[in-house]
PDB file of N, CA and C in Angstrom:
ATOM      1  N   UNK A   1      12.434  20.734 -26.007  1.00  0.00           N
ATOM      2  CA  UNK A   1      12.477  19.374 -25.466  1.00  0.00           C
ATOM      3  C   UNK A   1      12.326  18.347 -26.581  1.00  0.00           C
ATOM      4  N   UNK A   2      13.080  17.108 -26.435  1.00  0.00           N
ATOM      5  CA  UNK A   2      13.256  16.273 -27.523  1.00  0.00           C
ATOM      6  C   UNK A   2      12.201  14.907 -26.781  1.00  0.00           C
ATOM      7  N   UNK A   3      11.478  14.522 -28.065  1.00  0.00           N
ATOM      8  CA  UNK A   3      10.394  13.497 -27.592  1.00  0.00           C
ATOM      9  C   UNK A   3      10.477  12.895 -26.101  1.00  0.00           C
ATOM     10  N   UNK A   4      11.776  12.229 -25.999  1.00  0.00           N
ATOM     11  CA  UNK A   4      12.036  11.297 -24.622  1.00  0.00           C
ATOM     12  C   UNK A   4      12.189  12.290 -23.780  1.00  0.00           C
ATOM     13  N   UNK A   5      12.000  13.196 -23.843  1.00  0.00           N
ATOM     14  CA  UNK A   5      11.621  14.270 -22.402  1.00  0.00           C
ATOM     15  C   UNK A   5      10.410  14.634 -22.102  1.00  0.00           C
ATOM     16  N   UNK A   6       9.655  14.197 -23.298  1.00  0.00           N
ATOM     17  CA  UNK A   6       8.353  14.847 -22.724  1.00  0.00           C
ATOM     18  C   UNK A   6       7.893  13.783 -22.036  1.00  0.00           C
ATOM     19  N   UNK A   7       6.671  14.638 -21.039  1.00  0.00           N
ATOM     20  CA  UNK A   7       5.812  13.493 -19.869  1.00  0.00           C
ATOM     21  C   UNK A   7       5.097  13.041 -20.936  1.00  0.00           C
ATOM     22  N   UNK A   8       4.465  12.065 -20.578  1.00  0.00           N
ATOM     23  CA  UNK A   8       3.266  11.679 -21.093  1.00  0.00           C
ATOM     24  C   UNK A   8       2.011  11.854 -20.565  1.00  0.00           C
ATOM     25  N   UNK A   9       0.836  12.428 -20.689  1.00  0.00           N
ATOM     26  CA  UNK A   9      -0.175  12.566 -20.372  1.00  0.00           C
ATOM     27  C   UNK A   9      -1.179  11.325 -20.172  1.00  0.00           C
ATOM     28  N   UNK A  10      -1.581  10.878 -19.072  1.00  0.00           N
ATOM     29  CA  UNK A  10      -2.312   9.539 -19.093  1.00  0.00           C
ATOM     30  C   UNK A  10      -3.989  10.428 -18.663  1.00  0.00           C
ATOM     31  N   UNK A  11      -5.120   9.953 -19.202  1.00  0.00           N
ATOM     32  CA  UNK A  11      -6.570  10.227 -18.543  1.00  0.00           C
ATOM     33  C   UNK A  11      -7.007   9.118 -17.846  1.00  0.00           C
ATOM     34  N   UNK A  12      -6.632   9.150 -16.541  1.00  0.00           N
ATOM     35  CA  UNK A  12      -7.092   8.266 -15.703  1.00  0.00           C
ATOM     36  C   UNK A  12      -8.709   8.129 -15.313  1.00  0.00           C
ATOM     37  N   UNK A  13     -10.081   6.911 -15.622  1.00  0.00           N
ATOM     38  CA  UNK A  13     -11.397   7.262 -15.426  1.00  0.00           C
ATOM     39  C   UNK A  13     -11.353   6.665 -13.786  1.00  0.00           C
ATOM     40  N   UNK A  14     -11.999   7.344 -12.955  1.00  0.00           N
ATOM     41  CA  UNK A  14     -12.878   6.830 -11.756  1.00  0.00           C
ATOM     42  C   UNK A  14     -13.986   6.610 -12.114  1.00  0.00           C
ATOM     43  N   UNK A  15     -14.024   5.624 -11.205  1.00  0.00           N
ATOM     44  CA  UNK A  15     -15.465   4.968 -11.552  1.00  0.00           C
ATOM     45  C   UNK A  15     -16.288   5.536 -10.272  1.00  0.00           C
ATOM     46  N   UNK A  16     -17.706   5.454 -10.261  1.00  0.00           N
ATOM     47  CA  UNK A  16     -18.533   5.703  -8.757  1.00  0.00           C
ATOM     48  C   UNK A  16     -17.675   4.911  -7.806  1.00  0.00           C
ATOM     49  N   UNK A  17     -18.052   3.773  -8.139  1.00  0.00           N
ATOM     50  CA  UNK A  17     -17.873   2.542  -6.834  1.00  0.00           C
ATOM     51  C   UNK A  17     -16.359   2.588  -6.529  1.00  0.00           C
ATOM     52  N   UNK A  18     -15.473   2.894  -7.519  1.00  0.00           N
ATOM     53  CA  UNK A  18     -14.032   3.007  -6.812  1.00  0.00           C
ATOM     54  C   UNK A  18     -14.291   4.745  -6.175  1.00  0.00           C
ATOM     55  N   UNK A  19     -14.671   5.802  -6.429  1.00  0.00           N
ATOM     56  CA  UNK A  19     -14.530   7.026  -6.125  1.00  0.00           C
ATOM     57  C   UNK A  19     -14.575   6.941  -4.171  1.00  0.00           C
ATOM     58  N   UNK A  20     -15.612   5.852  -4.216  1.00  0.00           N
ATOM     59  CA  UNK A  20     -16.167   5.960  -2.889  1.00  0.00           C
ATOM     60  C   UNK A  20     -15.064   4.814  -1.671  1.00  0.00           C
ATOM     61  N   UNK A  21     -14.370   4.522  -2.604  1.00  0.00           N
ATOM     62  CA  UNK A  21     -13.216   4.317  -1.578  1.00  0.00           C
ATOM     63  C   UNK A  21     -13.159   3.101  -0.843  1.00  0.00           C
ATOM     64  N   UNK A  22     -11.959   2.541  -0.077  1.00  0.00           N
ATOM     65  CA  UNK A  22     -12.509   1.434   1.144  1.00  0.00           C
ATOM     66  C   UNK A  22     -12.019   1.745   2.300  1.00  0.00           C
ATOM     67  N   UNK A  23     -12.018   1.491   3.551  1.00  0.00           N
ATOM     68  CA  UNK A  23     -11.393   2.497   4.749  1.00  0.00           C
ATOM     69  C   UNK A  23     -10.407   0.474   5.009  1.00  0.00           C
ATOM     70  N   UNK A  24      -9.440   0.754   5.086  1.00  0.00           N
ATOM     71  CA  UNK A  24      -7.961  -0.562   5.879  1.00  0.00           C
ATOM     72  C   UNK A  24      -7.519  -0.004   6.741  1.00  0.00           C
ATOM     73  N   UNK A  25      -7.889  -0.740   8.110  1.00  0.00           N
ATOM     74  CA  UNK A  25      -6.812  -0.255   8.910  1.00  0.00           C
ATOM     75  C   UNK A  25      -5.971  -0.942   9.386  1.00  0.00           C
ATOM     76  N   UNK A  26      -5.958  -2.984   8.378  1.00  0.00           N
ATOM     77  CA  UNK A  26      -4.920  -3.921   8.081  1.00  0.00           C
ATOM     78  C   UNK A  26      -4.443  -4.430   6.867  1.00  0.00           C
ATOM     79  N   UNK A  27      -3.076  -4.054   6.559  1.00  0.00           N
ATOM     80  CA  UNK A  27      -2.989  -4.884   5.540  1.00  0.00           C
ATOM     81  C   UNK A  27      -2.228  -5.880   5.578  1.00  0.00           C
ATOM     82  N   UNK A  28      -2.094  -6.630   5.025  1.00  0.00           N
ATOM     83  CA  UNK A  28      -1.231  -8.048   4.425  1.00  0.00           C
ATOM     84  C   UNK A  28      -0.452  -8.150   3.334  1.00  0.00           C
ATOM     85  N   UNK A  29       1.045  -8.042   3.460  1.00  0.00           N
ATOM     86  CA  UNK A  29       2.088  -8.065   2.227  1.00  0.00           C
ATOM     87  C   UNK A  29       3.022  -9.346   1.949  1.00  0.00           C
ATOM     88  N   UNK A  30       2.453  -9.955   0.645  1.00  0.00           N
ATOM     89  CA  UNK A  30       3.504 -11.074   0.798  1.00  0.00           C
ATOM     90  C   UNK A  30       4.137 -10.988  -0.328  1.00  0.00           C
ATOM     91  N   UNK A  31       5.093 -11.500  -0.658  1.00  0.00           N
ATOM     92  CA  UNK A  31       5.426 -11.369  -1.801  1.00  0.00           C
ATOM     93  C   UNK A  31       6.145 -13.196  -2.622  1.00  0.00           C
ATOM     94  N   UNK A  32       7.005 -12.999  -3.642  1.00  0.00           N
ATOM     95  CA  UNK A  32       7.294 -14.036  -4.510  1.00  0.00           C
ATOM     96  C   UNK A  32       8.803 -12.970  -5.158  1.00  0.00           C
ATOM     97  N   UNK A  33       9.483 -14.022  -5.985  1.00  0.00           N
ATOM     98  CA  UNK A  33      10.130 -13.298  -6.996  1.00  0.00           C
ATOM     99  C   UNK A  33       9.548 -12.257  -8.147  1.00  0.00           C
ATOM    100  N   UNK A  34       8.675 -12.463  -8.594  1.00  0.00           N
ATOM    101  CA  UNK A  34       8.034 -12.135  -9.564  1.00  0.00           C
ATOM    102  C   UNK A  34       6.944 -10.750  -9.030  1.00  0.00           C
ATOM    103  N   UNK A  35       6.065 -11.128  -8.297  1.00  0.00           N
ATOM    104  CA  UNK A  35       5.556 -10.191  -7.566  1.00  0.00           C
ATOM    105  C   UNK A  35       5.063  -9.665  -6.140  1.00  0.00           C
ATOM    106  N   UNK A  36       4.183  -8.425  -5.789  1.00  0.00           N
ATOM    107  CA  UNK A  36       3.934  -8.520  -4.494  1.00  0.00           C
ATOM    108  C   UNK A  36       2.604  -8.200  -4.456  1.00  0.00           C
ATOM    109  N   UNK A  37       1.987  -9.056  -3.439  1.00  0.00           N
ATOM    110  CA  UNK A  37       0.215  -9.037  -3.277  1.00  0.00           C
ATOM    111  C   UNK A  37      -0.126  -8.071  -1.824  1.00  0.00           C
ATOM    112  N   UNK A  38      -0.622  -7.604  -1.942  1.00  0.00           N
ATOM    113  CA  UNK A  38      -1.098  -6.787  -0.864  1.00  0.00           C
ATOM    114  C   UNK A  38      -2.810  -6.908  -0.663  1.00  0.00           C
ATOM    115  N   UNK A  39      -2.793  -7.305   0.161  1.00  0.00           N
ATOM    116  CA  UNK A  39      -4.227  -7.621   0.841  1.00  0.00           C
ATOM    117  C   UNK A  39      -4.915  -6.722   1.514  1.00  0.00           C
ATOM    118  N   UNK A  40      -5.616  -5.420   1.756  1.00  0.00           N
ATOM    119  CA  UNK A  40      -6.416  -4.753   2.629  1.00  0.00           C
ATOM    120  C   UNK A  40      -7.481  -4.714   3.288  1.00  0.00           C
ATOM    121  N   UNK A  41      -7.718  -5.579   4.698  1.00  0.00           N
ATOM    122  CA  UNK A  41      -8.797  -5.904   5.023  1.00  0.00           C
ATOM    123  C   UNK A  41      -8.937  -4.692   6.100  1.00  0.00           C
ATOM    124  N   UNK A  42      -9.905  -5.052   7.137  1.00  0.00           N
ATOM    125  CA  UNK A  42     -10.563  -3.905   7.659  1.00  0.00           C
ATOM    126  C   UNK A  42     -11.091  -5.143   9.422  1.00  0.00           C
ATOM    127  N   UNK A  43     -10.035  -4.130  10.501  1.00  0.00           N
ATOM    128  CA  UNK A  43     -10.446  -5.334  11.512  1.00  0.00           C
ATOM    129  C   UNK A  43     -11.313  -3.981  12.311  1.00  0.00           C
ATOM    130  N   UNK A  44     -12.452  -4.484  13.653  1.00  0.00           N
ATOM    131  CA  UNK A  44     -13.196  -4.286  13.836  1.00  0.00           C
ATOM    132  C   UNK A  44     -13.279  -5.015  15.735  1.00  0.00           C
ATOM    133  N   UNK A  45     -12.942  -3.739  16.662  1.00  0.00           N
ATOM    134  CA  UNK A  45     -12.945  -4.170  17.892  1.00  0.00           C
ATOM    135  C   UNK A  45     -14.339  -5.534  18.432  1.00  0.00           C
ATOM    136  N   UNK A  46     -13.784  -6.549  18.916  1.00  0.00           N
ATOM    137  CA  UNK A  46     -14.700  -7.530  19.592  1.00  0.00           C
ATOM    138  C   UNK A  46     -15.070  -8.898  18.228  1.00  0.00           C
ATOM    139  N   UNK A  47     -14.758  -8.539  17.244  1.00  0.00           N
ATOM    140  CA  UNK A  47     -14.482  -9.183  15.883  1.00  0.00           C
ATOM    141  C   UNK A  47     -13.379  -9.917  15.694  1.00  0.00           C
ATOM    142  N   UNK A  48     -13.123 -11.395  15.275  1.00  0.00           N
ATOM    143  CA  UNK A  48     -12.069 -12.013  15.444  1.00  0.00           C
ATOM    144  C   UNK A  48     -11.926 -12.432  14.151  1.00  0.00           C
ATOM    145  N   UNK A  49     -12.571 -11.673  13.106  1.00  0.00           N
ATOM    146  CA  UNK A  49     -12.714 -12.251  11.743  1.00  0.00           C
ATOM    147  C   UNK A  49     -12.366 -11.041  10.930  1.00  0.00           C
ATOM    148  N   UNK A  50     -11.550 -10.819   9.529  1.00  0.00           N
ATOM    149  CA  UNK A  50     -11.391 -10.294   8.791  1.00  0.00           C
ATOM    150  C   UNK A  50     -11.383 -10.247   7.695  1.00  0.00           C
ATOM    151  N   UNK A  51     -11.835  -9.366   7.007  1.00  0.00           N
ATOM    152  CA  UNK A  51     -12.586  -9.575   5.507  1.00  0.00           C
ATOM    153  C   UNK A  51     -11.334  -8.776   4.330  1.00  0.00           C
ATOM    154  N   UNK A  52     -10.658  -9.178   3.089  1.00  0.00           N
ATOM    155  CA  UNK A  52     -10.371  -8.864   2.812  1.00  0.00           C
ATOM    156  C   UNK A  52     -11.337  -8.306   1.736  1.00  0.00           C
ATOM    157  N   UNK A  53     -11.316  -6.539   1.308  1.00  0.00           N
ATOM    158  CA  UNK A  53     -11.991  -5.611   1.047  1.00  0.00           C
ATOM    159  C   UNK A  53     -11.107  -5.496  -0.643  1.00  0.00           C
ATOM    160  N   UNK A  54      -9.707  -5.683  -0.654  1.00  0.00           N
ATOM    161  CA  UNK A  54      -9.266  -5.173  -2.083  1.00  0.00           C
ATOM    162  C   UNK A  54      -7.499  -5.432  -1.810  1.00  0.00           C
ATOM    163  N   UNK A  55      -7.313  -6.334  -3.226  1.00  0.00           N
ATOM    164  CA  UNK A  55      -5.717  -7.171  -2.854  1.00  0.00           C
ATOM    165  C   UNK A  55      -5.517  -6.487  -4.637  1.00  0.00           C
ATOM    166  N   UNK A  56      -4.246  -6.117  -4.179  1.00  0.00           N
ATOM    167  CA  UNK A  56      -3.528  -5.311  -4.935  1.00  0.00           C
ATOM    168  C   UNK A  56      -2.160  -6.459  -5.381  1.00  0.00           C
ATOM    169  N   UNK A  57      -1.630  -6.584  -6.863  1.00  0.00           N
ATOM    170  CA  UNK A  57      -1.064  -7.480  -7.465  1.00  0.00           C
ATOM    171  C   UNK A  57       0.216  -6.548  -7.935  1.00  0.00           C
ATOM    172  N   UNK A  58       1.052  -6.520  -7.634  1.00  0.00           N
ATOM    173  CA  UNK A  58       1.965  -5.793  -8.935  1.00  0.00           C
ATOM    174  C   UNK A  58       3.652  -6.425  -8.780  1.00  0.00           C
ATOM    175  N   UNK A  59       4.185  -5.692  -9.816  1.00  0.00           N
ATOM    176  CA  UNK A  59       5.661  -6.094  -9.843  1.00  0.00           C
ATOM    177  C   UNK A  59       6.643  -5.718  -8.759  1.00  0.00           C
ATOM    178  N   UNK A  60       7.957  -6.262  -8.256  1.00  0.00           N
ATOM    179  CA  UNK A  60       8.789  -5.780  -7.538  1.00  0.00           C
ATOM    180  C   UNK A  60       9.313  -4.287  -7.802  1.00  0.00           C
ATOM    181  N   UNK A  61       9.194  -3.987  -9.013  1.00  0.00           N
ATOM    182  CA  UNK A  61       9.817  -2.665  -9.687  1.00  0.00           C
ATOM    183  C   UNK A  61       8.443  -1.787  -9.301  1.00  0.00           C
ATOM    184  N   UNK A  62       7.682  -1.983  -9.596  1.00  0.00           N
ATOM    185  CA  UNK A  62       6.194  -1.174  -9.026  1.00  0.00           C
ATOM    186  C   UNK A  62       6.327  -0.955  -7.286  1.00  0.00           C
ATOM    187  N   UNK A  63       5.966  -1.947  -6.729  1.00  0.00           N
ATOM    188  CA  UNK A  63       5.847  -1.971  -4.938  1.00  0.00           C
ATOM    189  C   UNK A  63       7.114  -1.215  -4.637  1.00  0.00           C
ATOM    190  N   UNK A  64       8.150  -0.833  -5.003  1.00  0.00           N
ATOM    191  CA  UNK A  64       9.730  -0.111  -4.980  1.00  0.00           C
ATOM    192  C   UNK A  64       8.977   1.650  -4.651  1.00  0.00           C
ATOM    193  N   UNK A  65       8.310   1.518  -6.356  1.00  0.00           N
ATOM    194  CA  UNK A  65       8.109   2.701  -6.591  1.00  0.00           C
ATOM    195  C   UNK A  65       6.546   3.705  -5.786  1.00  0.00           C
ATOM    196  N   UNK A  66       6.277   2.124  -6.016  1.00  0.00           N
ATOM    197  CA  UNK A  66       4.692   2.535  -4.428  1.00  0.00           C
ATOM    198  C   UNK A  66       5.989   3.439  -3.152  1.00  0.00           C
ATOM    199  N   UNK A  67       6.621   2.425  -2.790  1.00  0.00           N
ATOM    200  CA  UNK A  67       7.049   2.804  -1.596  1.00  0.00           C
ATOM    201  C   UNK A  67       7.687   4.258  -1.219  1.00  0.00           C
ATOM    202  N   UNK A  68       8.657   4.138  -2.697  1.00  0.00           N
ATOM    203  CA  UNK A  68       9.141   5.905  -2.880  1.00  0.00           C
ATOM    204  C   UNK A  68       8.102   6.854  -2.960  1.00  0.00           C
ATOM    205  N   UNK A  69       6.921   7.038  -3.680  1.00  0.00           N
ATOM    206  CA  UNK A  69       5.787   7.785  -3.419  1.00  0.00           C
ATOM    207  C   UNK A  69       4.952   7.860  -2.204  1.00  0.00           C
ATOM    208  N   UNK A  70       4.795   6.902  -1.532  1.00  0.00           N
ATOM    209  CA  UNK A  70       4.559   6.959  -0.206  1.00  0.00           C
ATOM    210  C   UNK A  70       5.142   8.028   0.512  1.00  0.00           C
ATOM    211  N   UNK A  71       6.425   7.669   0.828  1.00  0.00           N
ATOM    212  CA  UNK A  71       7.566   8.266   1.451  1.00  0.00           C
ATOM    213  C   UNK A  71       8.022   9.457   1.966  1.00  0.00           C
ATOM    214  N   UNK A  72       7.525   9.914  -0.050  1.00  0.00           N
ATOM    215  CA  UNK A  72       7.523  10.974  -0.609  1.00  0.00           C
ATOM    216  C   UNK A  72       6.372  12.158  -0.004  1.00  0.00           C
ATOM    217  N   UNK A  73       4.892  10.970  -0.150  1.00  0.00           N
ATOM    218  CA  UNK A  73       3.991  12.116   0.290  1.00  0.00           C
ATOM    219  C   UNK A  73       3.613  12.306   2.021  1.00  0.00           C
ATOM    220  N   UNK A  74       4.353  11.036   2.453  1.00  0.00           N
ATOM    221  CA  UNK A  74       4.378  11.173   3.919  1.00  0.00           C
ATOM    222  C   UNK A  74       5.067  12.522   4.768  1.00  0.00           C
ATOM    223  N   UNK A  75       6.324  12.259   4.024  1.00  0.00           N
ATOM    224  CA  UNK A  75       7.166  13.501   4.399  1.00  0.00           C
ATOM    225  C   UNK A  75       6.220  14.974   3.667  1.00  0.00           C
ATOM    226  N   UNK A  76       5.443  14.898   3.288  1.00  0.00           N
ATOM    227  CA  UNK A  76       5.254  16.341   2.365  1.00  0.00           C
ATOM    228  C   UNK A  76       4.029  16.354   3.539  1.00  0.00           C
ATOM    229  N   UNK A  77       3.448  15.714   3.942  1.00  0.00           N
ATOM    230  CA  UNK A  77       2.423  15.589   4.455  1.00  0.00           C
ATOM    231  C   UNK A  77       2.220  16.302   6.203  1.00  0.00           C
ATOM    232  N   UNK A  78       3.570  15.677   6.461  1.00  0.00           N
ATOM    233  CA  UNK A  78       3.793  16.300   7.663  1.00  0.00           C
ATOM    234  C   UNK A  78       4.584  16.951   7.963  1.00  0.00           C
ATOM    235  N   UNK A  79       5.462  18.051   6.622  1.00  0.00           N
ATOM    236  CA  UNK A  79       5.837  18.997   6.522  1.00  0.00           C
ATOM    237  C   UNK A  79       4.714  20.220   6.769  1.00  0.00           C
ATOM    238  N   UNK A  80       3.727  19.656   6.202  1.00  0.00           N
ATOM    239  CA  UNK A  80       2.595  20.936   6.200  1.00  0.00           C
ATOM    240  C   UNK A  80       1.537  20.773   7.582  1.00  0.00           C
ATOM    241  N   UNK A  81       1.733  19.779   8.106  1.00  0.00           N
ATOM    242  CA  UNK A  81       0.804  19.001   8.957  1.00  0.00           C
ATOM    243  C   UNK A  81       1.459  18.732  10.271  1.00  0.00           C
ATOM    244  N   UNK A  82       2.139  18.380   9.978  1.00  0.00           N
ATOM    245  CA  UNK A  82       3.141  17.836  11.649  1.00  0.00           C
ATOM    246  C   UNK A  82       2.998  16.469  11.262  1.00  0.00           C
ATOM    247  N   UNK A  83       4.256  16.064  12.394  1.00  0.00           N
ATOM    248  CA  UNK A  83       4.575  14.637  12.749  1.00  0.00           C
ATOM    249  C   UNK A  83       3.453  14.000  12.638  1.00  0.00           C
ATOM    250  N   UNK A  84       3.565  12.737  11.988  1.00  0.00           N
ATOM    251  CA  UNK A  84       2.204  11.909  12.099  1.00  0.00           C
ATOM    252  C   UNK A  84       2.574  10.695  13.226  1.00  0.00           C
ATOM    253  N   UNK A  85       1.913  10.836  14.303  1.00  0.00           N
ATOM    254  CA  UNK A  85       2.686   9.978  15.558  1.00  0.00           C
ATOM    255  C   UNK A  85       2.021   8.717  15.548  1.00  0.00           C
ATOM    256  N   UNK A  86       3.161   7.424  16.393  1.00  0.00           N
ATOM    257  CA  UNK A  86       2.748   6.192  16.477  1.00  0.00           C
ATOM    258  C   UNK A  86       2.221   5.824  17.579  1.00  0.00           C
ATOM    259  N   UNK A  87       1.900   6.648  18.496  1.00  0.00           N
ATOM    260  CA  UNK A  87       1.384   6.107  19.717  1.00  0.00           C
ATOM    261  C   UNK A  87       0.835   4.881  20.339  1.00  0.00           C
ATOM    262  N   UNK A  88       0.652   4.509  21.435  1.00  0.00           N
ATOM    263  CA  UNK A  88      -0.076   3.463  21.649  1.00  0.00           C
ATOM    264  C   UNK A  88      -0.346   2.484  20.749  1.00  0.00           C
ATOM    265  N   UNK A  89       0.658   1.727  19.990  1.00  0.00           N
ATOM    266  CA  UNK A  89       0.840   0.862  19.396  1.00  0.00           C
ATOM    267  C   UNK A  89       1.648  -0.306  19.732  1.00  0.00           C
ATOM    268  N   UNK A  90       0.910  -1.419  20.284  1.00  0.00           N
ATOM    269  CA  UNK A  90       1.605  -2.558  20.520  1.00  0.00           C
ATOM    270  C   UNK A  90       3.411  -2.768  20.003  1.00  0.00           C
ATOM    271  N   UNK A  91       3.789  -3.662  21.066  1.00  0.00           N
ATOM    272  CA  UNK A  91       5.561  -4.271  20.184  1.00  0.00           C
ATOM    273  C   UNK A  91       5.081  -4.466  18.975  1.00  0.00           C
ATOM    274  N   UNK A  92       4.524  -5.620  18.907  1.00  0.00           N
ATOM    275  CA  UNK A  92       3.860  -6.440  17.861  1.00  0.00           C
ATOM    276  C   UNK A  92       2.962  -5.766  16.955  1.00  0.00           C
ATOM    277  N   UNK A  93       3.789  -5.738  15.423  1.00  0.00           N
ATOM    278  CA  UNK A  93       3.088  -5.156  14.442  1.00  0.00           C
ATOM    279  C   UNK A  93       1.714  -5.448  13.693  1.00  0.00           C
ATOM    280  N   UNK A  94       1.228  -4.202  14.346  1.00  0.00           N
ATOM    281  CA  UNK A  94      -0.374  -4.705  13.467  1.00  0.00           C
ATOM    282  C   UNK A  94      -0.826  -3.969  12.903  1.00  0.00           C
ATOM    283  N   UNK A  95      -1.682  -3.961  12.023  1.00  0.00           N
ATOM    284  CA  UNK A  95      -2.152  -3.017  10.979  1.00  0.00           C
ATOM    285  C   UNK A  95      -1.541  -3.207  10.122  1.00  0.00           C
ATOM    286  N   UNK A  96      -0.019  -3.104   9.465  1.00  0.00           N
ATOM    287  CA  UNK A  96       0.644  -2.935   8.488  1.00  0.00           C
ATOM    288  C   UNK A  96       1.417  -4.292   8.467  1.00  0.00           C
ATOM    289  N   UNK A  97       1.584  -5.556   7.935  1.00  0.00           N
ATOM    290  CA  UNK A  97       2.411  -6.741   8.065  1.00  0.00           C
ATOM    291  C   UNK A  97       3.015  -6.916   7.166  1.00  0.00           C
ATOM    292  N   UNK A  98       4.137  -7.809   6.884  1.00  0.00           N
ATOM    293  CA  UNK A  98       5.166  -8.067   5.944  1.00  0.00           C
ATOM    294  C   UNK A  98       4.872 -10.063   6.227  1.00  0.00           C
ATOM    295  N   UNK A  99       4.508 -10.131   5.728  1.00  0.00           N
ATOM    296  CA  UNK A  99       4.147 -11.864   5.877  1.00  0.00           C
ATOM    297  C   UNK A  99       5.107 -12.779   4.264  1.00  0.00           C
ATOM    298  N   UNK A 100       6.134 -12.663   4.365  1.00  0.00           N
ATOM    299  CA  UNK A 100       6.946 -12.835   2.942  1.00  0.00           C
ATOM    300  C   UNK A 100       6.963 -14.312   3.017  1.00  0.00           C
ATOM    301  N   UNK A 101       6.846 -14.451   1.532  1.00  0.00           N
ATOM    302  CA  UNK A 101       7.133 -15.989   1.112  1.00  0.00           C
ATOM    303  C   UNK A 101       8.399 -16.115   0.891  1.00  0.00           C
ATOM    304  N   UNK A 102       9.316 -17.107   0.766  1.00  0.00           N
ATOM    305  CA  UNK A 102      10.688 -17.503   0.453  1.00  0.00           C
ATOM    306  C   UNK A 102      10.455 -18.692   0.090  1.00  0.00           C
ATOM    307  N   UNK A 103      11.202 -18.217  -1.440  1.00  0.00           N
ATOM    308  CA  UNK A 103      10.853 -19.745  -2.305  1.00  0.00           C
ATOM    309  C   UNK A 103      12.704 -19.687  -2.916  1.00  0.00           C
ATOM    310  N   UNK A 104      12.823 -21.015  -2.671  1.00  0.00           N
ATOM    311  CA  UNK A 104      14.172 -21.309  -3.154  1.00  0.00           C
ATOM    312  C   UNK A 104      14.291 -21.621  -4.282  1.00  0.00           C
ATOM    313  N   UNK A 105      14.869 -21.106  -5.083  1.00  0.00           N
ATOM    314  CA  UNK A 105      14.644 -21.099  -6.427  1.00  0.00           C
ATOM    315  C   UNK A 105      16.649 -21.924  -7.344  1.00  0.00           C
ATOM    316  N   UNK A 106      16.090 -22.908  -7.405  1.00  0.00           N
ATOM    317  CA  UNK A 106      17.662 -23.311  -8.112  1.00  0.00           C
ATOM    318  C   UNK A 106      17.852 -23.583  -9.799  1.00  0.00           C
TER     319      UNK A 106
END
């Protein structure tokens, strides 16, 4: 293998406080030209208030590649697992939103 084939090895550190995770069962996606923000808050039956817990910043070329890995491990996921079903879920999308900005740009 010639240099530009090899992977590169990255050592990724966890920290405690990230190890231990945050539980979303809403998020918020908006985006811009430049990038896309993702918001993960956490809603809570009889609660009319929501706290955002951890907002995620990255490029259009990144959120692409979020999405293909997703996709990716969704399908692998319930290859080994089964269908992951949508049940009892309102018309109206919740939990997961697309709230996009549109900026006209001349």
């Amino acid at each position: 293998m010639n240099k530009e084939n090899q992977s590169q090895q990255i050592n990724i550190e966890l920290g405690e406080k990230e190890a231990e995770g945050i539980y979303s069962n809403l998020a918020i996606i908006t985006h811009s030209p430049a990038e896309f923000v993702i918001d993960f808050t956490r809603v809570l039956p009889g609660v009319n208030k929501a706290k955002v817990f951890a907002r995620v910043i990255t490029t259009p070329q990144h959120a692409k590649m979020l999405l293909k890995a997703l996709t990716e491990n969704v399908e692998k996921y319930e290859a080994r697992f089964g269908e992951i079903k949508l049940e009892g879920h309102p018309q109206q999308p919740f939990g997961f939103v697309s709230n996009s900005k549109t900026e006209k740009i001349n």
